[in-house]
Protein backbone atom coordinates (compact mmCIF):
# COMPACT_ATOMS: atom_id res chain seq x y z
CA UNK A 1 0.00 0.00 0.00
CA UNK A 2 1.28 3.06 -0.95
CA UNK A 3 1.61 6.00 2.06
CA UNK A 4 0.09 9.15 1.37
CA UNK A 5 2.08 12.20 0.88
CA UNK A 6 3.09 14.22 4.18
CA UNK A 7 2.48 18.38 3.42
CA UNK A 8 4.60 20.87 5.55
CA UNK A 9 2.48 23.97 6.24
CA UNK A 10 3.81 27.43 7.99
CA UNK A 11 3.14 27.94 11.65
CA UNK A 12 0.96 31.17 11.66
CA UNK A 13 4.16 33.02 12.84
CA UNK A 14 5.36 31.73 9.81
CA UNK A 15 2.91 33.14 7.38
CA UNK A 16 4.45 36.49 5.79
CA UNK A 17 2.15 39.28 3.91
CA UNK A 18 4.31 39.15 0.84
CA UNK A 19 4.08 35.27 0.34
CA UNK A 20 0.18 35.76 0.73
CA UNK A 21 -0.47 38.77 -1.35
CA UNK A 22 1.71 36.95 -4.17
CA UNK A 23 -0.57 33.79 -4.28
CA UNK A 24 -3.93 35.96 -4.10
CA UNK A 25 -2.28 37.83 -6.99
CA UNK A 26 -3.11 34.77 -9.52
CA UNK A 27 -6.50 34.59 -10.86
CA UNK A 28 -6.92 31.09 -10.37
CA UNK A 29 -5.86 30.73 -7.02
CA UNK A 30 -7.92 33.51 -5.82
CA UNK A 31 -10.74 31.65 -7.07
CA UNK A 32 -10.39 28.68 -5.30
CA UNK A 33 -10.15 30.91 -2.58
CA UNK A 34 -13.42 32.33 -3.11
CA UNK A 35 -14.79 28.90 -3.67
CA UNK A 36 -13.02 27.86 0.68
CA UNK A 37 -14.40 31.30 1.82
CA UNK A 38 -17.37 30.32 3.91
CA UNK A 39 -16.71 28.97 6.63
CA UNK A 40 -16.73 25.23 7.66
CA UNK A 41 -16.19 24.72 3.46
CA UNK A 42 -13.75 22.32 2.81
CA UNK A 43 -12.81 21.11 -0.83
CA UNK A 44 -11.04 18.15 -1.95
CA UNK A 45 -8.24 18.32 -4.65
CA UNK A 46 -10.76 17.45 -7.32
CA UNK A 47 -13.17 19.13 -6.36
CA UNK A 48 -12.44 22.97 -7.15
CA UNK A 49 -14.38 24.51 -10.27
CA UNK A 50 -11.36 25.62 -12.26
CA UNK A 51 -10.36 25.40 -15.54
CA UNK A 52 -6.78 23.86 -15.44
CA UNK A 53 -5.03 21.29 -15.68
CA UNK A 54 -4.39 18.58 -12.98
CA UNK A 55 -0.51 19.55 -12.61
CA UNK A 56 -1.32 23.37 -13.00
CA UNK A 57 -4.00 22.45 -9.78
CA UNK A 58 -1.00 21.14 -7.91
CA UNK A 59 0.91 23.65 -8.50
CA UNK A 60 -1.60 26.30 -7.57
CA UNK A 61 -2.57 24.29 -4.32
CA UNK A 62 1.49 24.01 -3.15
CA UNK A 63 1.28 27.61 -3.69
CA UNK A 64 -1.79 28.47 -1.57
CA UNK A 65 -0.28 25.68 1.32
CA UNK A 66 2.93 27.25 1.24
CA UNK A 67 2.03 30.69 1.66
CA UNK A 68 -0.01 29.73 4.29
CA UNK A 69 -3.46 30.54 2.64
CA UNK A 70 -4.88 27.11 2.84
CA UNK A 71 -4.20 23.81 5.09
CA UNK A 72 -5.57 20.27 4.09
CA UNK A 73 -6.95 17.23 5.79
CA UNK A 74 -6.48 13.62 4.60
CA UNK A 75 -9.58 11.40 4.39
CA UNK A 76 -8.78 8.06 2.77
CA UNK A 77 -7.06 9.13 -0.80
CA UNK A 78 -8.64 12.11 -0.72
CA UNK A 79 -7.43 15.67 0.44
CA UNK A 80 -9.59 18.30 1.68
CA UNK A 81 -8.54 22.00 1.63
CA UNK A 82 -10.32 24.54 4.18
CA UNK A 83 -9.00 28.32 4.29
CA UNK A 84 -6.92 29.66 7.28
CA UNK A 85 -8.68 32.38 8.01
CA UNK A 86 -8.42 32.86 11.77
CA UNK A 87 -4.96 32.53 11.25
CA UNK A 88 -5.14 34.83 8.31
CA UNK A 89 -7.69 36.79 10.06
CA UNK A 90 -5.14 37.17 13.28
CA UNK A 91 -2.16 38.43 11.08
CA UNK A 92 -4.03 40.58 8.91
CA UNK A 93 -6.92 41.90 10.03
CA UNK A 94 -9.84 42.84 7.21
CA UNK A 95 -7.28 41.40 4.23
CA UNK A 96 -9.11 38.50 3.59
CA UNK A 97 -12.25 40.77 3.67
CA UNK A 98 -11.17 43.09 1.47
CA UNK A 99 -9.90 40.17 -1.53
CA UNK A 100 -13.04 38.74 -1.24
CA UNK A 101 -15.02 41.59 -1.59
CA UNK A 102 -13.23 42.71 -4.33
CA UNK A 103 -15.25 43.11 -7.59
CA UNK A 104 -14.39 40.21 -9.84
């Protein structure tokens, strides 16, 4: 059986303003943000409504984990995404407000 990958993700001390502004900065990412934005919504991998490819999905979700944006919870083979916002929400106040409110 194979064992399912291990993801790092930044303490919240860890999380730094210019690693988060430059993964909002990507259309695509900061829809899939807007699609974990209520609260309690977790996605899996699969399950985000973007148009990309499966690598470019990766890559967009390291992005988001890395910067601290997102965290993920292991259920079987799946992986389920969920926002950070009270950490987000703690470090910055009104900045996740403020993207989401954004006109589109």
């Amino acid at each position: 059986m194979a064992a399912t990958q291990q993801y790092v993700y930044p303490d919240q001390d860890e999380i730094r303003i210019e690693a988060v502004l430059a993964a909002l900065a990507d259309p695509v990412r900061l829809d899939m943000v807007r699609q974990l934005a209520e609260p309690g919504t977790e996605i899996s991998c699969s399950g985000f409504d973007v148009a990309v490819t499966k690598s470019t999905l990766t890559h967009h979700l390291r992005t988001l984990r890395e910067a601290g944006i997102i965290m993920g919870r292991q259920q079987g083979t799946a992986r389920y995404n969920s926002l950070r916002r009270k950490d987000l929400d703690e470090l910055f106040p009104g900045l996740l407000q403020g993207v989401l409110a954004a006109r589109r």
